[in-house]
Protein backbone atom coordinates (compact mmCIF):
# COMPACT_ATOMS: atom_id res chain seq x y z
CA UNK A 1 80.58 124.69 132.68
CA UNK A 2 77.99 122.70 131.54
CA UNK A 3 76.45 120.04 132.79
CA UNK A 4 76.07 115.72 132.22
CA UNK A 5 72.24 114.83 131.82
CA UNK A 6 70.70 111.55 131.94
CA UNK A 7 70.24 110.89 128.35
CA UNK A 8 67.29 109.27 128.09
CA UNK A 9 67.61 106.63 125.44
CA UNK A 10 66.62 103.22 125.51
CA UNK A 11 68.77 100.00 124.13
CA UNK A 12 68.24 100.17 120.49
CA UNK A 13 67.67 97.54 117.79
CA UNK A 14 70.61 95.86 116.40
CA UNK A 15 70.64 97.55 112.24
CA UNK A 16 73.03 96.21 109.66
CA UNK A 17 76.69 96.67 109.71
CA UNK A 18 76.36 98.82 106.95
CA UNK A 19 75.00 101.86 108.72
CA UNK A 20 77.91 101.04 111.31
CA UNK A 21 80.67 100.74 108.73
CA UNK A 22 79.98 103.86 106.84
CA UNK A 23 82.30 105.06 103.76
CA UNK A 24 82.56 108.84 103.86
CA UNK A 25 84.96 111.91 104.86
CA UNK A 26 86.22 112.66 107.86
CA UNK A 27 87.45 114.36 110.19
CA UNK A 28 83.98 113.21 112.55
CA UNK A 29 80.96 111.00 111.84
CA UNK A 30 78.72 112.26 114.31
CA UNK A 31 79.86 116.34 113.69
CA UNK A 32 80.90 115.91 110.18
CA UNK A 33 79.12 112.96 108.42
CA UNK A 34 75.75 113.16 110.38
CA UNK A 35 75.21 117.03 110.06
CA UNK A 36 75.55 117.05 106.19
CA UNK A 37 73.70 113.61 106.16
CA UNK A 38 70.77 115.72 108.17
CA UNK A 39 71.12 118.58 106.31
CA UNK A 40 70.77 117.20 102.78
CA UNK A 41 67.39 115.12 104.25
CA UNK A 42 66.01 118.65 105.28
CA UNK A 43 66.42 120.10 101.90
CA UNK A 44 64.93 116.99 100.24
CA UNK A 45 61.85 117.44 102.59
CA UNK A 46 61.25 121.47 102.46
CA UNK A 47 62.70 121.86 98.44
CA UNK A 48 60.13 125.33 98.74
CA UNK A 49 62.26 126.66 101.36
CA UNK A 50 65.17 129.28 100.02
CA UNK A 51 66.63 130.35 103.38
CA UNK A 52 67.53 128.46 106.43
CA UNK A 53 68.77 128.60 110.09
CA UNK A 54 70.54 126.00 111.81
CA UNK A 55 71.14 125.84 115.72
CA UNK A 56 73.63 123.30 117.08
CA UNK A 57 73.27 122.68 120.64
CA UNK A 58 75.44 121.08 123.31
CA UNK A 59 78.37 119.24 122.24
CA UNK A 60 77.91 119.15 118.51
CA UNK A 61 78.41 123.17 118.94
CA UNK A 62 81.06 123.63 121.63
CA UNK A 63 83.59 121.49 118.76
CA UNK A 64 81.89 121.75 115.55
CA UNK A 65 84.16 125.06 114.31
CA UNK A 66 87.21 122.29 114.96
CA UNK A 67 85.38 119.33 113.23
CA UNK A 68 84.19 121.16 110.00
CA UNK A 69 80.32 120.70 111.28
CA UNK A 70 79.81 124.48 109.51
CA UNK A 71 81.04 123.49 106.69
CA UNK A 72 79.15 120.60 106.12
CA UNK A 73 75.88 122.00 106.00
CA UNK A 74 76.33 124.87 104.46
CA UNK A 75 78.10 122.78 101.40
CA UNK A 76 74.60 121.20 101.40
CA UNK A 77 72.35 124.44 101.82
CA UNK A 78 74.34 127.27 100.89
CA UNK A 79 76.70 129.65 102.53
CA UNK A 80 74.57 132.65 101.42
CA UNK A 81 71.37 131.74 102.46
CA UNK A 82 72.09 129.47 105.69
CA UNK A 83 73.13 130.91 109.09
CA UNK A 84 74.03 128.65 111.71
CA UNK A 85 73.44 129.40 115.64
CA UNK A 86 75.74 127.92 118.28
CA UNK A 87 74.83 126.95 121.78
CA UNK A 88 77.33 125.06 123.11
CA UNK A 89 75.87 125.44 126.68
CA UNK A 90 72.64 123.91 125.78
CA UNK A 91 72.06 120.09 125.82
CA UNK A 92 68.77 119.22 125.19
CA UNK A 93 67.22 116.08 126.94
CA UNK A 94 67.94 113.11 124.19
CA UNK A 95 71.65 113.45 123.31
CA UNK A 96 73.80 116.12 123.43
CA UNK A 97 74.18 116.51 119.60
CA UNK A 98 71.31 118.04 118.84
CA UNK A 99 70.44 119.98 115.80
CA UNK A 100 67.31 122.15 114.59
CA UNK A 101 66.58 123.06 111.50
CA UNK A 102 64.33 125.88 110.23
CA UNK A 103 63.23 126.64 106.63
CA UNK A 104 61.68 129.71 105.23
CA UNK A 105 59.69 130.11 101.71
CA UNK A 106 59.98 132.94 99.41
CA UNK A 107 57.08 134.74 101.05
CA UNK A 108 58.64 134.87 104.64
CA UNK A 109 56.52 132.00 105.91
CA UNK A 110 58.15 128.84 107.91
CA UNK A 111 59.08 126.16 105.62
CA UNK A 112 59.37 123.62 108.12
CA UNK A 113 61.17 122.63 111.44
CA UNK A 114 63.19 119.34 112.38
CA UNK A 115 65.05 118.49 115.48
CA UNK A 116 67.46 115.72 115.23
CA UNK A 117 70.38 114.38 116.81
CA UNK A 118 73.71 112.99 115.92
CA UNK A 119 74.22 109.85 117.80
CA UNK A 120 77.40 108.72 116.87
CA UNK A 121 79.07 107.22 114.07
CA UNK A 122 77.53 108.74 111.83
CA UNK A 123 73.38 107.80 112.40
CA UNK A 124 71.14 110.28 113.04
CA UNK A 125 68.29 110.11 115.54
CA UNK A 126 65.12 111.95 116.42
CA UNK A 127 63.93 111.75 119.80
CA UNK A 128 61.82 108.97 121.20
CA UNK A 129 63.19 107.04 118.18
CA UNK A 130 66.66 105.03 118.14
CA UNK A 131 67.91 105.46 114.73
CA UNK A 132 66.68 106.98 111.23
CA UNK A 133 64.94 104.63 109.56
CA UNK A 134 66.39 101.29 109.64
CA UNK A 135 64.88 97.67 110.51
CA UNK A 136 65.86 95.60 113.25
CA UNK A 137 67.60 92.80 111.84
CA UNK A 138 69.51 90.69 114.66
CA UNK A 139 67.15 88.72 116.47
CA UNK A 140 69.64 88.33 119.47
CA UNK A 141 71.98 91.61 120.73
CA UNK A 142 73.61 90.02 123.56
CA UNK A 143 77.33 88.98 123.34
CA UNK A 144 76.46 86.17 125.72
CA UNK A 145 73.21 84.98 123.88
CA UNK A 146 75.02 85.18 120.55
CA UNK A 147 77.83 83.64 122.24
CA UNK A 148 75.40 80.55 123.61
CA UNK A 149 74.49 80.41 119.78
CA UNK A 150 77.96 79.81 118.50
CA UNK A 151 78.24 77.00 120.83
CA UNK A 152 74.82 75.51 120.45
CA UNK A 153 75.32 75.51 116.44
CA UNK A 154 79.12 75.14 115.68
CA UNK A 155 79.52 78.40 113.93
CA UNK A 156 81.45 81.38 114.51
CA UNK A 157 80.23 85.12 114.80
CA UNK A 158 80.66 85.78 111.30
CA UNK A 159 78.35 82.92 110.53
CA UNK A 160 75.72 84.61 112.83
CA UNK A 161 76.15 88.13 111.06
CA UNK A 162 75.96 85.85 107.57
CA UNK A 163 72.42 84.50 108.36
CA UNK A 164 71.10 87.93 109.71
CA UNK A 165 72.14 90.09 106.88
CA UNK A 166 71.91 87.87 104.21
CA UNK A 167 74.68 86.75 101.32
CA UNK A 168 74.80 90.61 100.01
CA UNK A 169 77.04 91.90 103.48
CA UNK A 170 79.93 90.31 101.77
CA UNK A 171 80.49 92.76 98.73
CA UNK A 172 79.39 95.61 101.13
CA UNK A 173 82.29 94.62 103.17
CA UNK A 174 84.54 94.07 100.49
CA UNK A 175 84.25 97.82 99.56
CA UNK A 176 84.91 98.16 103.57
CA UNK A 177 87.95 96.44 103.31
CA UNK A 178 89.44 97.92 99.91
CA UNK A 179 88.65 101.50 101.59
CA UNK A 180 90.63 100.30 104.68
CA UNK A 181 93.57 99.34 102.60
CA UNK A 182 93.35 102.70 100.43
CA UNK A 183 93.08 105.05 103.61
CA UNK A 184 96.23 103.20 104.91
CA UNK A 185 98.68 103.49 101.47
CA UNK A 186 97.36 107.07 101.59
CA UNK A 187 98.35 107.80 104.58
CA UNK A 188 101.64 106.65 104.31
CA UNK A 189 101.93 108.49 100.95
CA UNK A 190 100.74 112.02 102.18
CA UNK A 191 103.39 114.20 104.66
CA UNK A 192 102.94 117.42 105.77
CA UNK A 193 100.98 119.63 108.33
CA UNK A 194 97.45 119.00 108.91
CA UNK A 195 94.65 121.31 108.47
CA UNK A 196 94.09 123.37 111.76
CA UNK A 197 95.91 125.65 114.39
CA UNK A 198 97.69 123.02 115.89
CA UNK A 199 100.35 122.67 113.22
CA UNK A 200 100.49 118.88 113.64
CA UNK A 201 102.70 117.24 111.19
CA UNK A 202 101.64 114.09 109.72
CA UNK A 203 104.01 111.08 111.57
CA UNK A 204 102.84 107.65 109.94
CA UNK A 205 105.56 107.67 107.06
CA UNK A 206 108.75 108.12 109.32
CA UNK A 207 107.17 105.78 112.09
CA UNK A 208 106.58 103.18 108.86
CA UNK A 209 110.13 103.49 107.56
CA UNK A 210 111.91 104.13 111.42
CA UNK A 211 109.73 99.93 112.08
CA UNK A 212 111.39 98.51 108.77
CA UNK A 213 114.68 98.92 110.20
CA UNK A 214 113.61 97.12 113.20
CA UNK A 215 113.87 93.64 114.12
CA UNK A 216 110.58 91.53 114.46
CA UNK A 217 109.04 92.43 117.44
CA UNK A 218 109.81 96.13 117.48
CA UNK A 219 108.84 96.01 114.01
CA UNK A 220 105.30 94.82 114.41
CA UNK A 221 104.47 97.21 116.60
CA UNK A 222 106.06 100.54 114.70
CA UNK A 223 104.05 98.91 111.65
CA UNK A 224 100.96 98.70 113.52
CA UNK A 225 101.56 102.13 114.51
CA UNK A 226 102.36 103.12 111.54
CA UNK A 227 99.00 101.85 109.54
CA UNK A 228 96.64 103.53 112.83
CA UNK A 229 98.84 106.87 112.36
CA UNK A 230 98.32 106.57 108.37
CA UNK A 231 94.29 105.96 108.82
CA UNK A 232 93.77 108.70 111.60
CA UNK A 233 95.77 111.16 109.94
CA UNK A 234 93.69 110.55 106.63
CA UNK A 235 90.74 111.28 108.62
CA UNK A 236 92.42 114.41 110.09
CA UNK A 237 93.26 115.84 106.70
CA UNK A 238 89.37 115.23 105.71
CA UNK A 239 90.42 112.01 103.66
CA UNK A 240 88.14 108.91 102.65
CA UNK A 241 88.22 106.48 105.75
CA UNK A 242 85.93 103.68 107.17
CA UNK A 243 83.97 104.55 110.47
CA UNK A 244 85.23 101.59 112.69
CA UNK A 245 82.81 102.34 114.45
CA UNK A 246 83.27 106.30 114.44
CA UNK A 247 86.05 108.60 112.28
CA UNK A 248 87.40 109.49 115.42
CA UNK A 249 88.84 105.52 115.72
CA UNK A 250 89.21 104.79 112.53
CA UNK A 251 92.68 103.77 112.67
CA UNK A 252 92.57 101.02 115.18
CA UNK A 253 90.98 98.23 113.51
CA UNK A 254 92.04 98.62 109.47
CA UNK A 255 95.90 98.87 111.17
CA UNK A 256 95.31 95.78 112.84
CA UNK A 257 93.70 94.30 109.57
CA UNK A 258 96.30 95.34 107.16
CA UNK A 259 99.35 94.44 109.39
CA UNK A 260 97.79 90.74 109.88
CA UNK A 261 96.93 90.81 105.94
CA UNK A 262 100.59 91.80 104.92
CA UNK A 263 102.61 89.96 107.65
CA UNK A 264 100.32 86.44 107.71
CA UNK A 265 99.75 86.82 103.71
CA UNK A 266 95.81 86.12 105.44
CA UNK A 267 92.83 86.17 102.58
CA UNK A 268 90.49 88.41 101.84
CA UNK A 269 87.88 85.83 102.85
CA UNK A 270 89.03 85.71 105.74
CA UNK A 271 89.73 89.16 106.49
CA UNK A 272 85.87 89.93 105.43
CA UNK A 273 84.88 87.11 108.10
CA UNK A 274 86.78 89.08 110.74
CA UNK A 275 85.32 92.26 109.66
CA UNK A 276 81.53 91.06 110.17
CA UNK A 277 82.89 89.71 113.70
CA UNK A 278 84.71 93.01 114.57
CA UNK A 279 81.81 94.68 113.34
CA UNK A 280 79.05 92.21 115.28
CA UNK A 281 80.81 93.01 118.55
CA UNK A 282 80.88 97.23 117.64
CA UNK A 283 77.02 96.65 117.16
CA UNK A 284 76.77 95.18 120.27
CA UNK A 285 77.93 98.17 121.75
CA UNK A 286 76.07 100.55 119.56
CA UNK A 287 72.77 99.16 120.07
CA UNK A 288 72.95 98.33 124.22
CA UNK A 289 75.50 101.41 124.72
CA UNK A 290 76.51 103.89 122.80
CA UNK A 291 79.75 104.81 120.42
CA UNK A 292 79.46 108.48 120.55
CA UNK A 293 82.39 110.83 122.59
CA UNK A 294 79.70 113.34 123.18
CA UNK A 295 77.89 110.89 125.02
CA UNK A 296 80.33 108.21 127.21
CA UNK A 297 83.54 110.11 125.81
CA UNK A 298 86.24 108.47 124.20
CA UNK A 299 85.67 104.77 125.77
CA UNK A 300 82.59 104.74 123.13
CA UNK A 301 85.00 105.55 120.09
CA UNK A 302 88.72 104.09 120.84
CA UNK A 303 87.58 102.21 123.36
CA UNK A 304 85.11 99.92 121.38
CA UNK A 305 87.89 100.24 117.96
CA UNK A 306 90.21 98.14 120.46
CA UNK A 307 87.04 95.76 121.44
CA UNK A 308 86.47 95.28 117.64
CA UNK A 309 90.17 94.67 116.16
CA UNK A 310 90.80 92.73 119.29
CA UNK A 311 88.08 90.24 117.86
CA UNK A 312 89.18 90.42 114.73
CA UNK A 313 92.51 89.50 115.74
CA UNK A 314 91.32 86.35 117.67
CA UNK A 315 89.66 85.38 115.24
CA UNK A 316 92.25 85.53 112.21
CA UNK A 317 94.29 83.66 115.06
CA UNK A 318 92.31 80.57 115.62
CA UNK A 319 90.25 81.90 118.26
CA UNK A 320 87.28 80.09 119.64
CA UNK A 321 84.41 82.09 119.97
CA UNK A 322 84.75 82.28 123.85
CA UNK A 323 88.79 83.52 123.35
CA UNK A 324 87.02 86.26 120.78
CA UNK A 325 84.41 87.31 123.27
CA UNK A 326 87.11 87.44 126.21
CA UNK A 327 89.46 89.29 123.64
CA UNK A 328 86.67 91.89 122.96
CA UNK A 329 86.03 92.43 126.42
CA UNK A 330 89.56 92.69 127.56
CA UNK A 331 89.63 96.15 124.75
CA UNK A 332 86.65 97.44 125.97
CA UNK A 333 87.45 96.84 130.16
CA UNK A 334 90.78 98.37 129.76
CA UNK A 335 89.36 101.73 128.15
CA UNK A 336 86.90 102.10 130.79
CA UNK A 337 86.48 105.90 131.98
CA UNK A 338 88.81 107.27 128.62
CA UNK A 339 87.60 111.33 128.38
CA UNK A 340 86.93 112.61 125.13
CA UNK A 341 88.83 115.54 125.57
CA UNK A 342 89.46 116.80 121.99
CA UNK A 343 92.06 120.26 122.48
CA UNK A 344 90.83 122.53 119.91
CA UNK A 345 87.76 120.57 118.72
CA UNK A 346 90.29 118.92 116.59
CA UNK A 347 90.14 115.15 115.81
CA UNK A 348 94.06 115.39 116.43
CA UNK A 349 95.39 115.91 120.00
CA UNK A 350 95.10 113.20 121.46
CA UNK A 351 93.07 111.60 118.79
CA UNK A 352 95.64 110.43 116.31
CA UNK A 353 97.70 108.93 119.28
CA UNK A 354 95.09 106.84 120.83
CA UNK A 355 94.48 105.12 117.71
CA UNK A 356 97.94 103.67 117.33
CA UNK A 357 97.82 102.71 121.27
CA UNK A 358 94.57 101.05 120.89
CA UNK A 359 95.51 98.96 118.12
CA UNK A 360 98.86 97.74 119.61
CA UNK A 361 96.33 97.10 123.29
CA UNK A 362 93.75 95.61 120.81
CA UNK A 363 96.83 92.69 119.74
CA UNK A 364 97.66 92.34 123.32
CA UNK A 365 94.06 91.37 124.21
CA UNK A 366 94.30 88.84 121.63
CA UNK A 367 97.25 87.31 122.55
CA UNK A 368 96.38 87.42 126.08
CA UNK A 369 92.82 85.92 125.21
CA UNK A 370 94.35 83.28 123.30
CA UNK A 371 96.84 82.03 126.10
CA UNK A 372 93.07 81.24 127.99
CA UNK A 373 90.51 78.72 127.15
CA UNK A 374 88.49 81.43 126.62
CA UNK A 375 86.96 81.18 130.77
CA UNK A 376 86.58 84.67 132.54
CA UNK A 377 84.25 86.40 135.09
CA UNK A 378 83.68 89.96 133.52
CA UNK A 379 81.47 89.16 130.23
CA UNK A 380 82.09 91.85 127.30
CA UNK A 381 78.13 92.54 128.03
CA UNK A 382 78.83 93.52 131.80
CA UNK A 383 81.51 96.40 130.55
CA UNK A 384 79.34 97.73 127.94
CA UNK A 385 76.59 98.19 130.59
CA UNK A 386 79.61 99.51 132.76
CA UNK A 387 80.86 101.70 129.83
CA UNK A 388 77.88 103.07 129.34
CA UNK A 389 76.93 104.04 133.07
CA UNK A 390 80.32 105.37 133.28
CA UNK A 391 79.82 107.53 130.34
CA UNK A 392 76.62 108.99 131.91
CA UNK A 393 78.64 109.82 135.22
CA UNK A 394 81.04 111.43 133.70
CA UNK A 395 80.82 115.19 133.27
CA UNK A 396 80.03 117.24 129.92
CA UNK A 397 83.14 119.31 130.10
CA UNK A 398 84.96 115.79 129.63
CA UNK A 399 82.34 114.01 126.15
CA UNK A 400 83.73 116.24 122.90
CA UNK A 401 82.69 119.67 124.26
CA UNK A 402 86.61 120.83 124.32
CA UNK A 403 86.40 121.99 127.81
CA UNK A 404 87.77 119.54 129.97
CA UNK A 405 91.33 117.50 130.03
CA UNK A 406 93.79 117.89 127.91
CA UNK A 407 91.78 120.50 125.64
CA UNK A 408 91.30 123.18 128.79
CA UNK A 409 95.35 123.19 129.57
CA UNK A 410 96.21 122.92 125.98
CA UNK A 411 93.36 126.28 125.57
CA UNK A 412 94.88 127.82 128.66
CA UNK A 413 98.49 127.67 127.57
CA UNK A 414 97.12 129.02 123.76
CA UNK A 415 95.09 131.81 125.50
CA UNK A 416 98.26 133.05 127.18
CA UNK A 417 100.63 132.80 124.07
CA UNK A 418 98.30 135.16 122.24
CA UNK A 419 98.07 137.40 124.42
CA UNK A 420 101.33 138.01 125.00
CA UNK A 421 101.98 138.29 121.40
């Protein structure tokens, strides 16, 4: 088995919500989006190298064959002329996605060397540095300072995220949002098996027409199943999704979004607003924490998805900024320890699921937040410094290494069904 290390990262600078709301393909931003992103950087670097080799250590190899991370880089440097090296048993110091890349000239002579790591949602990171190559823009990182900001000014969270990014966020997140709302009609469109050994059949279109027949409150939540199912299963199948904050939660918040925007008839103002809060409080965790599974496991990825549509929620609901932090909080708290236990390195089992949960938990924390004045002991910055000691303690075999949990008795029972065949 292997081992959990004390990654040795330090809190990170708060970067614009566009490197943590990335447009792309799933089925994984950090073992997916990240490797290709990395790859394609090497070759624009060493363009005299013609042959490569790739090792993938740790995590990023023990599930890449299951998240596509092969394929990725060798659609960006070549099947014939790449070969790719898996050590799933080795984590080097700095996060366990790490990645090294070799290049070799014409003549036989080294073409360069890069070691880099995937740290979730999609960024890449080399080591002694927090994220490739993007300024610190939020002065303030702290849910309670930018909380104490809110209520020394009169503004809201979005109105903080406004004045650090500048005017421009807005039609950054409107592509967000019109992505969101294409990954969901998608979804419900496509049926069918997804890719993989599992044979999983796609669920979000019966769960969507089993919630019309429902009365109100049963329907809410089948339809908010329904859109998380539609979004997750797009990501799956390798569709075009949002990372909210990673593609292994992307489901949680657009479901939330899209239910509130059809039901409530809400604006797309307003929708945007909630998006740079949903988003504020992801970054939160991002830069103090961390939102990769192969790091704290799955209470970095759902976990923080719940913490984000939660806010969302509260806010599209009137919230004050103390019922939104609570709201957040109450997401994140009540994910605390989730595994990443991904059976078959598939972003499927119990993936897909979790997403749907998370964003029915995520409208429960609102409407428990918003029954409050907003008053509560455990800040949302106390369980991200929880979350994220947690993660540490928590063994490899259970952060996106396929060894632990659910994976190891789903491999067990597959093991023994092939053989007996």
């Amino acid at each position: 088995m292997g081992f959990s290390p004390n990654f040795a990262r330090k809190n990170s600078a708060m970067i614009t919500l566009k490197e943590l709301y990335r447009i792309g393909y799933g089925p994984s931003s950090s073992h997916t989006m990240a490797p290709r992103k990395a790859a394609s950087i090497f070759l624009e670097r060493h363009p005299q190298a013609v042959s490569f080799e790739v090792t993938l250590y740790g995590s990023l190899a023990a599930t890449g064959k299951g998240h596509m991370t092969d394929k990725a880089i060798l659609d960006v440097l070549g099947a014939e002329r790449t070969h790719i090296v898996w050590l799933p048993k080795t984590f080097l110091p700095f996060h366990p996605n790490g990645m090294k890349f070799r290049g070799t000239d014409a003549e036989g002579h080294a073409a360069g060397e890069w070691t880099v790591f995937s740290i979730g949602g999609g960024a890449l990171a080399e080591e002694g540095q927090e994220a490739l190559p993007f300024e610190n823009i939020y002065p303030i990182s702290s849910a309670t300072e930018i909380l104490s900001w809110c209520m020394h000014t009169g503004k809201s969270y979005w109105e903080y995220v406004e004045e650090c990014e500048g005017a421009e966020i807005w039609d950054y997140l409107a592509e967000v949002w019109t992505t969101m709302q294409q990954a969901v009609r998608n979804g419900l469109d496509h049926e069918g098996v997804l890719p993989g050994p599992l044979g999983l059949r796609r669920k979000a279109t019966s769960y969507f027409v089993r919630a019309e027949g429902y009365q109100h409150s049963m329907r809410t939540r089948g339809l908010i199943f329904a859109y998380a199912l539609a979004v997750s299963e797009e990501n799956a199948g390798g569709g075009k999704i949002v990372t909210a904050p990673t593609c292994g939660s992307c489901g949680v918040l657009p479901s939330v979004l899209y239910y509130l925007s059809e039901s409530r008839h809400i604006s797309d103002q307003r929708i945007l607003h909630a998006l740079a809060t949903a988003g504020l409080f992801g970054n939160i965790v991002k830069a103090n924490a961390s939102i990769s599974g192969a790091e704290v496991g799955c209470q970095g990825e759902v976990g923080v998805a719940c913490a984000m549509a939660a806010a969302a929620a509260s806010q599209l609901f009137g919230g004050t900024p103390a019922q939104i932090e609570y709201a957040a909080e109450m997401g994140l708290e009540h994910h605390l320890g989730l595994t990443c236990d991904p059976v078959c390195g598939l972003v499927q089992i119990p993936c897909i699921e979790r997403n749907a949960y998370a964003a029915a938990r995520a409208m429960d924390a609102n409407s428990y937040a918003m029954l409050t004045d907003g008053v509560h002991q455990v800040s949302f910055d106390r369980v991200v410094e929880v979350m994220k000691r947690t993660g540490h303690d928590l063994p490899s075999l259970y952060k996106e290494t396929g060894e632990g949990g659910l994976a190891e008795d789903y491999q067990k029972m597959w093991d023994t069904l092939h053989k007996n065949r």
